[in-house]
Protein backbone atom coordinates (compact mmCIF):
# COMPACT_ATOMS: atom_id res chain seq x y z
CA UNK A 1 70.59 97.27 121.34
CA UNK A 2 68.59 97.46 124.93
CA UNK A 3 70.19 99.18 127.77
CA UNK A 4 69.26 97.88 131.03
CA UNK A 5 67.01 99.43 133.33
CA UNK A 6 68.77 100.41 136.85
CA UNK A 7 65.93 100.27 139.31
CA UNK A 8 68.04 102.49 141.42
CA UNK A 9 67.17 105.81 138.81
CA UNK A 10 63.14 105.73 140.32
CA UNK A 11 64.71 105.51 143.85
CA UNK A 12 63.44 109.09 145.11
CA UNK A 13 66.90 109.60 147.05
CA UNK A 14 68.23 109.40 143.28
CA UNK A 15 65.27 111.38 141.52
CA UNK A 16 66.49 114.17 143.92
CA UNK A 17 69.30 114.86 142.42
CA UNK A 18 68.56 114.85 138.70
CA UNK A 19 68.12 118.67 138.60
CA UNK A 20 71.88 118.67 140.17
CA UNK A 21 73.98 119.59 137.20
CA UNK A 22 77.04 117.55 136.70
CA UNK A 23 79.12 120.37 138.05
CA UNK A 24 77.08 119.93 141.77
CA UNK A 25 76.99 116.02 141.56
CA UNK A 26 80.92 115.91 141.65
CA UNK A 27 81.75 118.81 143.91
CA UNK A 28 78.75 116.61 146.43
CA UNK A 29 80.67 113.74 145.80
CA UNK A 30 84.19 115.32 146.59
CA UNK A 31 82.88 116.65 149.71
CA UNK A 32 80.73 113.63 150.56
CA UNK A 33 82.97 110.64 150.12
CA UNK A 34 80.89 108.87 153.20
CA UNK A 35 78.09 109.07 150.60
CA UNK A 36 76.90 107.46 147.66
CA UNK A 37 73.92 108.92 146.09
CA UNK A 38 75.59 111.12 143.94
CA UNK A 39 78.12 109.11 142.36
CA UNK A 40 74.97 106.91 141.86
CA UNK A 41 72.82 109.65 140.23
CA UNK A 42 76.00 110.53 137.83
CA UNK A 43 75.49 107.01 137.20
CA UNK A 44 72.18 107.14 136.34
CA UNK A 45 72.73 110.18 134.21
CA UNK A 46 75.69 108.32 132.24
CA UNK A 47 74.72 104.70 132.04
CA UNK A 48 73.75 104.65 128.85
CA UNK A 49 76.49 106.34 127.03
CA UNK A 50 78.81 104.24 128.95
CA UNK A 51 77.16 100.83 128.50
CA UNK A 52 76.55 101.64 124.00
CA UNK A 53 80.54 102.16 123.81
CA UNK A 54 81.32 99.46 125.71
CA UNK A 55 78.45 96.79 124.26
CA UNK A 56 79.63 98.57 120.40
CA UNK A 57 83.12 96.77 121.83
CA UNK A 58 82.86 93.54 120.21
CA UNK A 59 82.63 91.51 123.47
CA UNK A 60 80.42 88.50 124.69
CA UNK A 61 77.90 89.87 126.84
CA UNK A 62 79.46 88.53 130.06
CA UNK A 63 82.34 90.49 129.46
CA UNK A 64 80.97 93.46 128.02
CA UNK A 65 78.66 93.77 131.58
CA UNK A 66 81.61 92.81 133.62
CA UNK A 67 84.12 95.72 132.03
CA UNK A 68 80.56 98.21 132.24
CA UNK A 69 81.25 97.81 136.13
CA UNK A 70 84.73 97.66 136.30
CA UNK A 71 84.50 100.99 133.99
CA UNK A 72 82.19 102.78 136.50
CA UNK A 73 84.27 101.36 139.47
CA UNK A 74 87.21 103.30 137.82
CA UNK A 75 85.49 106.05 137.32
CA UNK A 76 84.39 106.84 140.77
CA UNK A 77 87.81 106.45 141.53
CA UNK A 78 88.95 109.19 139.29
CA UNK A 79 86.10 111.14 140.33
CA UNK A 80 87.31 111.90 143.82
CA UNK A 81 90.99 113.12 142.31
CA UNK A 82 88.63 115.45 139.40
CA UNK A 83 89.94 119.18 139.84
CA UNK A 84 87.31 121.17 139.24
CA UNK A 85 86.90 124.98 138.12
CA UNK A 86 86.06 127.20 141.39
CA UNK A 87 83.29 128.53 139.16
CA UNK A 88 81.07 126.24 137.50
CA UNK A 89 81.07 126.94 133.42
CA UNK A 90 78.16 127.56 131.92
CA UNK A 91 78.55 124.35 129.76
CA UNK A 92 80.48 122.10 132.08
CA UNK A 93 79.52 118.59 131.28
CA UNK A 94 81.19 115.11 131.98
CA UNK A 95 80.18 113.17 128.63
CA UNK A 96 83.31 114.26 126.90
CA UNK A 97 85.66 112.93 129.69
CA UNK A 98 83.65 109.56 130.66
CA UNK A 99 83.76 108.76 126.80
CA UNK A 100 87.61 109.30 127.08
CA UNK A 101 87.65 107.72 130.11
CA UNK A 102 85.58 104.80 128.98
CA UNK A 103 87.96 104.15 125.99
CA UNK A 104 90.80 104.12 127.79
CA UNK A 105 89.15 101.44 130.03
CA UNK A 106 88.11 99.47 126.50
CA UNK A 107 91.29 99.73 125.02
CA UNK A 108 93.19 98.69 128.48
CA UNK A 109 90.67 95.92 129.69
CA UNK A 110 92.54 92.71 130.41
CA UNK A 111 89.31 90.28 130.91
CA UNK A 112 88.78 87.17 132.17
CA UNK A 113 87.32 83.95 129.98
CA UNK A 114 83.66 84.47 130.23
CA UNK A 115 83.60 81.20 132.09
CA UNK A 116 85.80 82.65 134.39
CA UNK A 117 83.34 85.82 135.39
CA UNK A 118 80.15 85.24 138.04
CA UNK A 119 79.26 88.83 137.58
CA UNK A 120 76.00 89.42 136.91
CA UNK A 121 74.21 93.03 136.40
CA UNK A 122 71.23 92.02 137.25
CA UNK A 123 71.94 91.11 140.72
CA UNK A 124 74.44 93.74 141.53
CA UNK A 125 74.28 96.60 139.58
CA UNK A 126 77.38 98.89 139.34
CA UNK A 127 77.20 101.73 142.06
CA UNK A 128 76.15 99.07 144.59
CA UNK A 129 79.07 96.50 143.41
CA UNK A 130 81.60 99.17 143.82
CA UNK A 131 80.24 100.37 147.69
CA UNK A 132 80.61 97.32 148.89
CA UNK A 133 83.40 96.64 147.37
CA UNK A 134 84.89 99.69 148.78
CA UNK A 135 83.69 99.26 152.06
CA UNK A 136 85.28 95.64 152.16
CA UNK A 137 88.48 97.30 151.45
CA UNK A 138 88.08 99.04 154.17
CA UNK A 139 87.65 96.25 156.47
CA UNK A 140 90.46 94.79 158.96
CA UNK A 141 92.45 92.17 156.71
CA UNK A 142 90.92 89.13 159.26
CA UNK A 143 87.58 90.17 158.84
CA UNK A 144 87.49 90.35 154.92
CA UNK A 145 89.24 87.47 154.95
CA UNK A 146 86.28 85.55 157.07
CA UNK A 147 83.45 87.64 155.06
CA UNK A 148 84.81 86.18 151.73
CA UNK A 149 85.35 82.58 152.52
CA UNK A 150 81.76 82.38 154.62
CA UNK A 151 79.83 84.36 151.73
CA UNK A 152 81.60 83.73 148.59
CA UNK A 153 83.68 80.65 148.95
CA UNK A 154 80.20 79.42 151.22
CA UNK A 155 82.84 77.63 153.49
CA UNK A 156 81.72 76.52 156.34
CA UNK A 157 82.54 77.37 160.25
CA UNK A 158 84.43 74.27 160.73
CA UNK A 159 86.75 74.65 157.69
CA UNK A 160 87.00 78.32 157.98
CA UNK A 161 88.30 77.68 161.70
CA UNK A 162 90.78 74.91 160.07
CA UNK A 163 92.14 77.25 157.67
CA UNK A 164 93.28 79.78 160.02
CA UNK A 165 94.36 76.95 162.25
CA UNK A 166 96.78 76.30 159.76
CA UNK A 167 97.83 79.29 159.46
CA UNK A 168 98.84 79.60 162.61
CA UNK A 169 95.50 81.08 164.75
CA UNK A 170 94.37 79.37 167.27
CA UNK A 171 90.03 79.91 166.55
CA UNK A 172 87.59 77.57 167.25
CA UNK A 173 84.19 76.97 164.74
CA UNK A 174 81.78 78.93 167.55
CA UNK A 175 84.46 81.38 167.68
CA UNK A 176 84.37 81.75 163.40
CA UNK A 177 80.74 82.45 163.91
CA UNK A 178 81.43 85.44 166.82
CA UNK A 179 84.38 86.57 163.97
CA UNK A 180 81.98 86.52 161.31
CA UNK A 181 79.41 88.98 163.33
CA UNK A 182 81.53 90.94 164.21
CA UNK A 183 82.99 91.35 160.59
CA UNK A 184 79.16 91.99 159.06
CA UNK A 185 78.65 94.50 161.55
CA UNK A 186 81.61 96.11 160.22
CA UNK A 187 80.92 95.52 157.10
CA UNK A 188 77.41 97.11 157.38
CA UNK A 189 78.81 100.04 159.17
CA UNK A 190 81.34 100.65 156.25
CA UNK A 191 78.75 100.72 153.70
CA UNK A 192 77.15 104.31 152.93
CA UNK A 193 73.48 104.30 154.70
CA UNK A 194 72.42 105.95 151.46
CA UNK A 195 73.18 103.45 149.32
CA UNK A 196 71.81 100.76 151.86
CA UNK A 197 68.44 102.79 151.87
CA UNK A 198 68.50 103.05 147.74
CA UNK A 199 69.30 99.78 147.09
CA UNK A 200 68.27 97.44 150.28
CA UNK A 201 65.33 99.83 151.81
CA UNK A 202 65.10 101.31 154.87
CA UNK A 203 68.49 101.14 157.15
CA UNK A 204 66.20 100.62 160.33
CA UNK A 205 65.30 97.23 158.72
CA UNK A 206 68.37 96.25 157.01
CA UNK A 207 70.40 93.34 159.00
CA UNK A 208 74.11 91.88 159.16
CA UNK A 209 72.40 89.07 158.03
CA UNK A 210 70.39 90.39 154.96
CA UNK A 211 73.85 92.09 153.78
CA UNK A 212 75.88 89.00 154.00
CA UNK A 213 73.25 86.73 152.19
CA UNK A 214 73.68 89.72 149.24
CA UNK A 215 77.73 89.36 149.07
CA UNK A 216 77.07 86.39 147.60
CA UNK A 217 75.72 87.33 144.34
CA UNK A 218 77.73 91.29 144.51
CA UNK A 219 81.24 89.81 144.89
CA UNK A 220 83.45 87.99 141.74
CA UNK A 221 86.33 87.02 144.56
CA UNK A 222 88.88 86.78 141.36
CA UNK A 223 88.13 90.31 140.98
CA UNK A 224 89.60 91.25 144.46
CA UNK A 225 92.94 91.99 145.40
CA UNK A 226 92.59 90.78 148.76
CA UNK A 227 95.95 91.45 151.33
CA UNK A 228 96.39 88.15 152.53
CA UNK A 229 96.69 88.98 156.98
CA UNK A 230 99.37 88.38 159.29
CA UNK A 231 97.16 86.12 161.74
CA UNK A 232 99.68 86.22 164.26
CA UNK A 233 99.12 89.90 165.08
CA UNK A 234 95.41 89.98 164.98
CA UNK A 235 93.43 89.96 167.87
């Protein structure tokens, strides 16, 4: 069996940190949750055990990728709630509780048909799928809203203006297109710069523009649990 290769582990923001022990990378990330290189290093440390139990799951390939992300998106989760020893043990090491962890994710999984998934690791591999998909959460309800029916649905201005038209806002298209700006800009300010320099290049070069065109190919909209807004109340 071949385990991918995660451009993102020759990135030297990731290199770095590969003499961190998995003691440091956590306690980083628990102290650092506006950053994402360490979560991403564990990553790189851990991929492969993670990605063999999962692909040893008797799964189609589509699936067995998609639940590798959702498994790492869950993961970083329970990361930031991981007490930790206020010494570090000699022999502290995650393996024993990401295998656990990764079970439990196995033996929980409710997947989609594969027909069903758009995810694809090759064009949005784990740590960067769950950033963004953090940092969406994170957005106003409006703007998400906007972000996912311009880059993912591919909607246009016009029908993006007539859907919150009928629901009660009164926008024009040119005003969807100041909306949608506005709601990259966000967007890119949500995202950690680190993981925009490890996996877009440098941040003084990286656009509203070059994020939204990679939403497209990062986001499996079935996958989010999006709060529908109250359009009356936003500005």
């Amino acid at each position: 069996m071949d385990i991918p290769n995660f451009p993102e582990c020759d990135h030297a923001v990731v290199k770095s940190l590969f003499e961190y022990s998995d003691y440091d990378l956590v306690q980083h990330l628990k102290q650092h949750p506006d950053e994402g290189k360490y979560f991403t290093a564990l990553f790189c440390r851990y991929s492969p055990v993670v990605y063999t139990l999962i692909r040893h799951s008797a799964r189609s390939m589509v699936q067995s990728e998609y639940l590798f992300t959702l498994t790492w998106r869950h993961i970083l989760y329970e990361l930031s709630g991981l007490d930790l020893p206020p010494d570090p043990p000699v022999d502290f090491s995650l393996q024993a509780w990401l295998v656990n962890l990764t079970a439990a994710c196995i033996n929980q999984a409710a997947l989609p048909d594969v027909e069903e998934i758009h995810y694809n690791l090759q064009e949005a591999s784990p740590p960067l799928w769950c950033y963004v998909t953090q940092a969406l959460e994170r957005l106003q309800p409006l703007h998400r809203l906007v972000i996912i029916m311009a880059q993912t649905f591919r909607w246009s201005n016009t029908r993006i203006a007539a859907y919150l038209q009928a629901e009660g806002q009164r926008i024009s298209p040119k005003s969807v297109s100041v909306l949608l700006a506005d709601a990259q800009q966000s967007l890119n300010s949500a995202l950690p710069s680190d993981i925009q320099a490890i996996y877009f290049g440098d941040t003084d070069t990286v656009t509203e523009e070059d994020l939204a065109e990679e939403l497209a190919d990062l986001l499996d909209v079935s996958d989010l649990e999006l709060d529908k807004p109250n359009l009356s109340s936003e500005a």
